[in-house]
N, C-alpha and C. Protein backbone atom coordinates (compact mmCIF):
# COMPACT_ATOMS: atom_id res chain seq x y z
N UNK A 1 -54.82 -61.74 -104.37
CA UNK A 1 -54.36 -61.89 -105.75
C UNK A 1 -54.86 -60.71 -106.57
N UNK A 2 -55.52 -61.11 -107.86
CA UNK A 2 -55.90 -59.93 -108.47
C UNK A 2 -57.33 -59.68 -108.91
N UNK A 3 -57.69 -58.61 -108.87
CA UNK A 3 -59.23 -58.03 -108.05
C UNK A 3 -59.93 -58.79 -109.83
N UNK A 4 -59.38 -58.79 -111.02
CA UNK A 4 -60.16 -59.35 -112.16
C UNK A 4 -60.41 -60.89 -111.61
N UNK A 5 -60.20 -61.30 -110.77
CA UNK A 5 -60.48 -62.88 -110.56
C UNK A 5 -61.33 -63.06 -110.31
N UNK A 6 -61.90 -62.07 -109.46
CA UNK A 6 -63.51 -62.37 -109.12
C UNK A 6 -64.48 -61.69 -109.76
N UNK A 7 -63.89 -61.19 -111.78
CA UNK A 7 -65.16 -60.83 -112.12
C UNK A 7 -65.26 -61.69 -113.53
N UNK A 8 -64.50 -62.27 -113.81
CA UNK A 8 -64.20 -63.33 -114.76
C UNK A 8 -65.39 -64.25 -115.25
N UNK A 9 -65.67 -64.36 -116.28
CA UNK A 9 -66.69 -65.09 -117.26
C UNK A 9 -66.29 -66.77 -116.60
N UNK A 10 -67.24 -67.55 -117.06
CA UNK A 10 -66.66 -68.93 -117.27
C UNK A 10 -66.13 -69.62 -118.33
N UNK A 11 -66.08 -68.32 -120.01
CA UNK A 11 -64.76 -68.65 -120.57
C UNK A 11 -63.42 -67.79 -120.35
N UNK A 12 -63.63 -67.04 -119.29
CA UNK A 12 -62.28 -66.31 -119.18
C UNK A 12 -61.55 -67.46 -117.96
N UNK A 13 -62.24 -68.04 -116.88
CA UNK A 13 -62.19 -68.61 -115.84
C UNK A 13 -61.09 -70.32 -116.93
N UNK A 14 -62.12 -70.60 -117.92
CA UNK A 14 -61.16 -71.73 -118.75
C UNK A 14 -59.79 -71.77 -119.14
N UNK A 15 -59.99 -70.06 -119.92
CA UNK A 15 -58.58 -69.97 -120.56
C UNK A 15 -57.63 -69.53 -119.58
N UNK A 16 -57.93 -68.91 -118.47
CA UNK A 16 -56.49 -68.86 -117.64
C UNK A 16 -56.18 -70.02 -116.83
N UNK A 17 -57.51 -70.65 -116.48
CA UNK A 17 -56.35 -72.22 -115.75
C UNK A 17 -56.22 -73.01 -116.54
N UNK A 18 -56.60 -73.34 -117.92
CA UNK A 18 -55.67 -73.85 -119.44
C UNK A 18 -54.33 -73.20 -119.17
N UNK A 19 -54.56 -71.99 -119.34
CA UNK A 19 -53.28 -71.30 -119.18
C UNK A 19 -52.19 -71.74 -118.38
N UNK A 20 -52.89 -71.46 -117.19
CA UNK A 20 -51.87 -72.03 -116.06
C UNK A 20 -51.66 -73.07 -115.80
N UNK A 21 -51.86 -74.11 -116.25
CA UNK A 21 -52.05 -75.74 -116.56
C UNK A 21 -50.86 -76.31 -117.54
N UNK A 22 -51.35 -75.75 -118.65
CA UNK A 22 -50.48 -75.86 -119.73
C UNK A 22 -49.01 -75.55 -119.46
N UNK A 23 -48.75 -74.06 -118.95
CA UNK A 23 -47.86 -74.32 -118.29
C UNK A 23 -47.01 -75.11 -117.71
N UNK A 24 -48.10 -75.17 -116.53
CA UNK A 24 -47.12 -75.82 -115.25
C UNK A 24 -47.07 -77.24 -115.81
N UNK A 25 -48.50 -78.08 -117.00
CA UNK A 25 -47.61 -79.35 -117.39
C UNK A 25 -46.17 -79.32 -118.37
N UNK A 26 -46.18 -78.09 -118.74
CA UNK A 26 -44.93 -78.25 -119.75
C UNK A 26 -43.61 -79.19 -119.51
N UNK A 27 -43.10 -79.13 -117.90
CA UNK A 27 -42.32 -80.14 -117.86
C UNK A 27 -43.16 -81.00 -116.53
N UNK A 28 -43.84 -80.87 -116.60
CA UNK A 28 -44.72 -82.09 -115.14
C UNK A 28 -44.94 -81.56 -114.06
N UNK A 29 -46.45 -81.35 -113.91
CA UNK A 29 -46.92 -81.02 -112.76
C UNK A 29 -46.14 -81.91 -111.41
N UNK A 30 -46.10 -80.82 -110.95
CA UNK A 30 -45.70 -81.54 -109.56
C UNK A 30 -46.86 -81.05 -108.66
N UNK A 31 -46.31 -82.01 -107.27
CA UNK A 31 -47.61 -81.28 -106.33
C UNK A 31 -48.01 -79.90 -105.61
N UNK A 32 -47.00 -78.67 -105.70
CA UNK A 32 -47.46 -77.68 -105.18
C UNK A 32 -48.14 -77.18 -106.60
N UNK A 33 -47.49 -77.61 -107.65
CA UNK A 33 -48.17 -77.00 -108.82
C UNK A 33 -49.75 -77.75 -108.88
N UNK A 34 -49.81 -78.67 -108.54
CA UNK A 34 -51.55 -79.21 -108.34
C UNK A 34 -52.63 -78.32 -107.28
N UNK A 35 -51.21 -77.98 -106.31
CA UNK A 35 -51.86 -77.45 -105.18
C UNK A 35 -52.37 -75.40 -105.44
N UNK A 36 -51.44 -75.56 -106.13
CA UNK A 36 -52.07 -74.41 -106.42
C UNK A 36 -53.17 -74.06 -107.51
N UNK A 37 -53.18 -75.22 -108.26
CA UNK A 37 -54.33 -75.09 -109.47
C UNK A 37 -55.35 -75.21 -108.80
N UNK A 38 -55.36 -75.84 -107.82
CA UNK A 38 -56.69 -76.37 -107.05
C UNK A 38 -56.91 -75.19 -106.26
N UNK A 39 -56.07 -74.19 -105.93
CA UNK A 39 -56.19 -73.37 -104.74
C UNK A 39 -57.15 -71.70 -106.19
N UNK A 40 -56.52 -72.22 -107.19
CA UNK A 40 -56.51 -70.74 -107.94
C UNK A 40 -58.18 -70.93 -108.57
N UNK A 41 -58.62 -72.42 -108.70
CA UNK A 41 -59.69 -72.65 -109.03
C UNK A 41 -61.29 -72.83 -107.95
N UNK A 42 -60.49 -72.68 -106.77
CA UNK A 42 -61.12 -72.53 -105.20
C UNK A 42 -61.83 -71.11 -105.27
N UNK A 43 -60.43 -70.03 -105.81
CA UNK A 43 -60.82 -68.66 -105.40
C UNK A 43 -61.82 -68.37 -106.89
N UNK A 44 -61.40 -69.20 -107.70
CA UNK A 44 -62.27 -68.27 -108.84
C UNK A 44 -63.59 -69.12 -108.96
N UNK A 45 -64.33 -70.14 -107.96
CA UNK A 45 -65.76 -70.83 -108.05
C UNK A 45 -65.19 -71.40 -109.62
N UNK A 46 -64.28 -72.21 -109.63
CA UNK A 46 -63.83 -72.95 -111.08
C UNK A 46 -63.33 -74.30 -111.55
N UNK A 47 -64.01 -74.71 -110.51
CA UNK A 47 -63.91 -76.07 -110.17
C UNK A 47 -63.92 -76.60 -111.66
N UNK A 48 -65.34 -76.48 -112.20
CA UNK A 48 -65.67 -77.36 -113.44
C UNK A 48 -64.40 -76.94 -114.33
N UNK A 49 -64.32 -75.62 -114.73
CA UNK A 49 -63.13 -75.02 -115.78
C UNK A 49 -62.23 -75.56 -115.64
N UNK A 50 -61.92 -75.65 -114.21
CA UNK A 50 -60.43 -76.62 -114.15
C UNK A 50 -60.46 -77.79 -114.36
N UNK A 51 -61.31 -78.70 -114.51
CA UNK A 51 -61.53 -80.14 -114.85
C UNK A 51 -61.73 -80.12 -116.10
N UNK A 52 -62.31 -78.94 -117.20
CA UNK A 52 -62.36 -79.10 -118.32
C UNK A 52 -61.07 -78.59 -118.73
N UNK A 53 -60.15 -77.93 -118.06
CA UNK A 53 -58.66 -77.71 -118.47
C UNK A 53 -58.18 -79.08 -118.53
N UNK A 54 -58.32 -79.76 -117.13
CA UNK A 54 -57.41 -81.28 -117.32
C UNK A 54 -58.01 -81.93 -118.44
N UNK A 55 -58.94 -82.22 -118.78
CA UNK A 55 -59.27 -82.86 -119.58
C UNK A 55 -58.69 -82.28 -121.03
N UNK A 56 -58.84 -81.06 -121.57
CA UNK A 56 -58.54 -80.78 -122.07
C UNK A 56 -56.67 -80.97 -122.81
N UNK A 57 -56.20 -80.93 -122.17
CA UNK A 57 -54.42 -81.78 -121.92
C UNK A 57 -54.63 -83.29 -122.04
N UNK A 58 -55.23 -84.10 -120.93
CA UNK A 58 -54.84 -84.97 -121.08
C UNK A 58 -55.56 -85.78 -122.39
N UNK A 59 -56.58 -85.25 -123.25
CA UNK A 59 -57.09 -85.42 -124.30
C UNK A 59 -55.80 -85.83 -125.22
N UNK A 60 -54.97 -85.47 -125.62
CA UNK A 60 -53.40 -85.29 -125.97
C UNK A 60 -52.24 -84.62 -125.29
N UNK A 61 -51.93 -85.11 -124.46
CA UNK A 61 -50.64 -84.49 -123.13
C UNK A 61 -49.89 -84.07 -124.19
N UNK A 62 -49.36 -84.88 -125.24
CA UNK A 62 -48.16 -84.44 -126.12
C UNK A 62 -47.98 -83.34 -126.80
N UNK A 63 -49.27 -83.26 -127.18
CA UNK A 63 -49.50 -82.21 -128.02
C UNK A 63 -50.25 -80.98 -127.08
N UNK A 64 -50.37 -81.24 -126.32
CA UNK A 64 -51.40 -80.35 -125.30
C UNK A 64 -50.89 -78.54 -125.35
N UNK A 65 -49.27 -78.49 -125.53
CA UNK A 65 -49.23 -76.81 -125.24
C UNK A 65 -49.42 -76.85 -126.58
N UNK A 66 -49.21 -76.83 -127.94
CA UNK A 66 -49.80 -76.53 -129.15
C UNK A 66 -51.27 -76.07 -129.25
N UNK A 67 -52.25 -77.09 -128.83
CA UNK A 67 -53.22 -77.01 -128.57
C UNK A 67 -53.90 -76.07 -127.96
N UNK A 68 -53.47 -75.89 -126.57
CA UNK A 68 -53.87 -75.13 -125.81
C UNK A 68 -53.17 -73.82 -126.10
N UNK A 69 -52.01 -73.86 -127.24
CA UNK A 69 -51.82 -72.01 -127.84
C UNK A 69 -52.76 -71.83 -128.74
N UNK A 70 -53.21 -72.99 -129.28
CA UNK A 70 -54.34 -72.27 -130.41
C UNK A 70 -55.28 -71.87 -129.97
N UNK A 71 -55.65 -72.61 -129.26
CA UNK A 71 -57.50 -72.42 -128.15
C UNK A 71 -56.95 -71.00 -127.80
N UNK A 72 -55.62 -70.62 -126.45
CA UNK A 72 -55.72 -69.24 -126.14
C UNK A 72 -55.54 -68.43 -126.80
N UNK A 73 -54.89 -68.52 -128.09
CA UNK A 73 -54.70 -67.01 -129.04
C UNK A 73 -56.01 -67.29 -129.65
N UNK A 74 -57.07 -67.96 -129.51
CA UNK A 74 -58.53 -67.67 -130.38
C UNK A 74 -59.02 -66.59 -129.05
N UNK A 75 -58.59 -67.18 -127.81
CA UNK A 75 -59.10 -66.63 -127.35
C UNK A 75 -58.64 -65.16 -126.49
N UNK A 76 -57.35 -65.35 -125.47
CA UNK A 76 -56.79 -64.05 -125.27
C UNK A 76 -56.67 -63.50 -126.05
N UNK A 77 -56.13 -63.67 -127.38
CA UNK A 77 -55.86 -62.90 -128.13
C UNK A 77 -56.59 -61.81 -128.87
N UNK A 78 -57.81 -61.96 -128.28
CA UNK A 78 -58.71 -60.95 -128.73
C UNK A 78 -59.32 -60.05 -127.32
N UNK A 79 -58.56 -60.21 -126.54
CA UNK A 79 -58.61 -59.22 -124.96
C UNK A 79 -58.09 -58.10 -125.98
N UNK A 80 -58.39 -56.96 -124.73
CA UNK A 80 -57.38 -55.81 -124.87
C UNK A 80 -56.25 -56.48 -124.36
N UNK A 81 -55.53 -55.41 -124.64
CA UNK A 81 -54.05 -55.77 -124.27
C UNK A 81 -53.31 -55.20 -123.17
N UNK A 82 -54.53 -54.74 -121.91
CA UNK A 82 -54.00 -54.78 -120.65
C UNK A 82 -54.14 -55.81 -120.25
N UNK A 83 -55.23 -56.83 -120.83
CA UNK A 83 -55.40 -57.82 -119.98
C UNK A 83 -55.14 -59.00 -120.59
N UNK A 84 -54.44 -59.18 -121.66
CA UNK A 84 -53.45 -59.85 -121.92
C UNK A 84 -52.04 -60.04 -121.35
N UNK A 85 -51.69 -58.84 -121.07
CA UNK A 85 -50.17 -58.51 -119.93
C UNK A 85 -50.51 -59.25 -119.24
N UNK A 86 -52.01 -58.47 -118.26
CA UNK A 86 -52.05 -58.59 -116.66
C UNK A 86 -52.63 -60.50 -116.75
N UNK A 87 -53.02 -61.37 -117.81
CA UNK A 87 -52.68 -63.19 -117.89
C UNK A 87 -51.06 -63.49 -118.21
N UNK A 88 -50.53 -63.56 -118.74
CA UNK A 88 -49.36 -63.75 -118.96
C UNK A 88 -48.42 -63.52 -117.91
N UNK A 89 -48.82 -62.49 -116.98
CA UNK A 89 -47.38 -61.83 -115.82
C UNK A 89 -48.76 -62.54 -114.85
N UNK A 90 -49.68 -62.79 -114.75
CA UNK A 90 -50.24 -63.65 -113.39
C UNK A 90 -49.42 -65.23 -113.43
N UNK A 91 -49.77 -66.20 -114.65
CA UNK A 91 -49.25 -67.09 -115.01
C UNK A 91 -47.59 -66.82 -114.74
N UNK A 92 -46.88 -65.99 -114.88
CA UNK A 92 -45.24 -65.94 -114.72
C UNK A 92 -45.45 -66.09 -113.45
N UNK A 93 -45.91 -64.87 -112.56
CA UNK A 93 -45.92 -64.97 -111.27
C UNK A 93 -46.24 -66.12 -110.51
N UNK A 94 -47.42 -66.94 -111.08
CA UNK A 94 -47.69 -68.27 -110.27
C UNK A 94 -46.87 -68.89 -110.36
N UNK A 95 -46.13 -69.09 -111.89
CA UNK A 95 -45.40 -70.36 -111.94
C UNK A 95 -43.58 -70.12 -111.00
N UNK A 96 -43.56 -68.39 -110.50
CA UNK A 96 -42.78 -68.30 -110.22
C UNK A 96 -42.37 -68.61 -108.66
N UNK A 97 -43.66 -69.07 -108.00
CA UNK A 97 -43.69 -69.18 -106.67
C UNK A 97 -42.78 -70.08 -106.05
N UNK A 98 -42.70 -71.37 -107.19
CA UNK A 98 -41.42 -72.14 -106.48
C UNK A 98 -39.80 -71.60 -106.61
N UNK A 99 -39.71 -70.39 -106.65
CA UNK A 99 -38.55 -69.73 -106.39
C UNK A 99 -37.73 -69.61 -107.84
N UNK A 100 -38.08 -70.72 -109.06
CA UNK A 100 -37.62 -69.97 -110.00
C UNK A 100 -38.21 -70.52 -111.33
N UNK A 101 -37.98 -70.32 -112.61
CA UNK A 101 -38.84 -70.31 -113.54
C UNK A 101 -37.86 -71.39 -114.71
N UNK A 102 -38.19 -72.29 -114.97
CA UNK A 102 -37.52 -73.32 -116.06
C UNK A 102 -37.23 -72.66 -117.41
N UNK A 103 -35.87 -73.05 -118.05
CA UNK A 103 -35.90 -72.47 -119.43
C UNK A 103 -37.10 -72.98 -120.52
N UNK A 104 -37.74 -74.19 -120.28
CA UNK A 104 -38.95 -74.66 -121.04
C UNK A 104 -40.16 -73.58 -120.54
N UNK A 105 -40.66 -73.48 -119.58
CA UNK A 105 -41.67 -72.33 -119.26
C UNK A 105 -41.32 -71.17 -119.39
N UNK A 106 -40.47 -70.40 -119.17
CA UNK A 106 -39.91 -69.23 -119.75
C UNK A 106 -40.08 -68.97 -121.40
N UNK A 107 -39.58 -69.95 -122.09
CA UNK A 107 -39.75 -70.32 -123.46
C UNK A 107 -41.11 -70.50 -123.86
N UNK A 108 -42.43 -71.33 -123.20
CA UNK A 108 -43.49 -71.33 -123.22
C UNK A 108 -44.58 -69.75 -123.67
N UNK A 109 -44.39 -69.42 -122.00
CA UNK A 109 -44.67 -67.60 -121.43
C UNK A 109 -44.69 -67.23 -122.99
N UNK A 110 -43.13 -67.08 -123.19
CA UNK A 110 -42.84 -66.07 -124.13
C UNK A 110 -43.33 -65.94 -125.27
N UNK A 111 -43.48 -67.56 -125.79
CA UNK A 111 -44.20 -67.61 -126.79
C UNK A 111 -45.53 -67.29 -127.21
N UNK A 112 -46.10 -67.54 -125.88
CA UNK A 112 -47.33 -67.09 -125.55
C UNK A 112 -47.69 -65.68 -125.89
N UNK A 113 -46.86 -64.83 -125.21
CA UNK A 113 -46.53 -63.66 -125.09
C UNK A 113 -46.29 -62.87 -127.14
N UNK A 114 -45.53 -63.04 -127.37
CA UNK A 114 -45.40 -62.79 -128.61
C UNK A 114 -46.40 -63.43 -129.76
N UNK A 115 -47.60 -64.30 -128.98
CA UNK A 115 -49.00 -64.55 -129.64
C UNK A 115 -49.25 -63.21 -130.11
N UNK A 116 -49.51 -63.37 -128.78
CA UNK A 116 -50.54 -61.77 -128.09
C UNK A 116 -50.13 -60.45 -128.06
N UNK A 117 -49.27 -60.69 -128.84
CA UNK A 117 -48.44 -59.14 -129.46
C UNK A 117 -47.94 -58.28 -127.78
N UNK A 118 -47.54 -59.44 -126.76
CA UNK A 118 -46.97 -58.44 -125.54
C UNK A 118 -45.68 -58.87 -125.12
N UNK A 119 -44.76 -59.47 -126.33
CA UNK A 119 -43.92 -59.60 -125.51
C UNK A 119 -43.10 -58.70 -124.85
N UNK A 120 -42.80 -57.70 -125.31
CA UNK A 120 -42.39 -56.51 -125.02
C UNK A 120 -42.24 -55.94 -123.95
N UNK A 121 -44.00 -56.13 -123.84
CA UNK A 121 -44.15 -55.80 -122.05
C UNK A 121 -44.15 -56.78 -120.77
N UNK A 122 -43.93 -58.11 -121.74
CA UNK A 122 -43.75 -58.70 -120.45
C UNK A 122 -41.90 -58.46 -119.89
N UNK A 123 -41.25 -58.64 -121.73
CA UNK A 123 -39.98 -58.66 -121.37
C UNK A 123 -39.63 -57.65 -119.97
N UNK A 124 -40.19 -55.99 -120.54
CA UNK A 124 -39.89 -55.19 -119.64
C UNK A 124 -40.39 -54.99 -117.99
N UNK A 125 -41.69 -55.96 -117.79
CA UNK A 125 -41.89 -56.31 -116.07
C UNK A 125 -40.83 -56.98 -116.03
N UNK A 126 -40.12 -58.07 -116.96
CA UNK A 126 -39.57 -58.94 -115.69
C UNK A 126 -38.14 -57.82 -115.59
N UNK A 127 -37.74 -57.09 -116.60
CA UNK A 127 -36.48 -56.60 -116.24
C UNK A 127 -37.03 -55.31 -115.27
N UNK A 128 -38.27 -55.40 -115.06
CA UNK A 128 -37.73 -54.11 -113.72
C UNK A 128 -37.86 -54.94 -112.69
N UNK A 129 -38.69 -55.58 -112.56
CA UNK A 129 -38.48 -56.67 -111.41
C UNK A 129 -37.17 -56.70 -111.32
N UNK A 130 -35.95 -57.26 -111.99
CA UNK A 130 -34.54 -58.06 -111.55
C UNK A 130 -33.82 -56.56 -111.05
N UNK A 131 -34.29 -55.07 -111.81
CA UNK A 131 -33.68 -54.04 -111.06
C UNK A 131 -33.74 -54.28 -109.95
N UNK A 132 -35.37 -54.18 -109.25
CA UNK A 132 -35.62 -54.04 -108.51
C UNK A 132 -35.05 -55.38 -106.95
N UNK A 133 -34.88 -56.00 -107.42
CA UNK A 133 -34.47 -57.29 -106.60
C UNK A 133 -32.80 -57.09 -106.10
């Protein structure tokens, strides 16, 4: 995966599997999406972070991506802004593993994305990606 995973704080370790959580609950975790939270929180020693992510959601499921945009723009949002890209296009990429990406998570991303003043650049990975494909 990517070599920042294994140098990550234990609040950077929170806000990306919030991240990637929030996400993947946007329309309902399913089980490879469990399977991989569990797999992404394996590689990053993040066991606890990820239990304080669930908790964190299921505190209010309804309201949970609101929530969890405010928590991450307190918090990505004050990265530089390579490494704001390089969360946002990890999160696309994970959520893209089941072969394709929902108009609700797409919509999510983006919003995300235009927090963090990148939408721009995410727009332009994914369109070289589709060149490239």
């Amino acid at each position: 995966m990517y070599d920042i995973l294994t140098y990550m704080t234990s609040d950077e370790k929170k806000a990306y599997l919030l991240l990637k959580s929030v996400i993947y609950h946007y329309h309902g975790l399913d089980d490879n999406e469990r399977e991989d939270l569990k797999a992404t929180a394996d590689e990053l020693n993040g066991q606890e972070e990820l239990e304080w992510a669930a908790a964190f959601i299921a505190e209010d499921y309804f309201n949970s991506f609101e929530r969890a945009r405010e928590y991450l723009n307190n918090v990505i949002g004050d990265y530089p802004k390579d490494k704001r890209v390089m969360h946002i296009e990890m999160v696309w990429d994970a959520n893209s593993l089941k072969g394709y990406v929902t108009e609700l998570e797409a919509t999510a991303m983006l919003k995300l994305a235009r927090d963090w003043n990148v939408e721009e650049e995410l727009i332009e990975i994914l369109k070289s990606r589709s060149k490239g494909s």
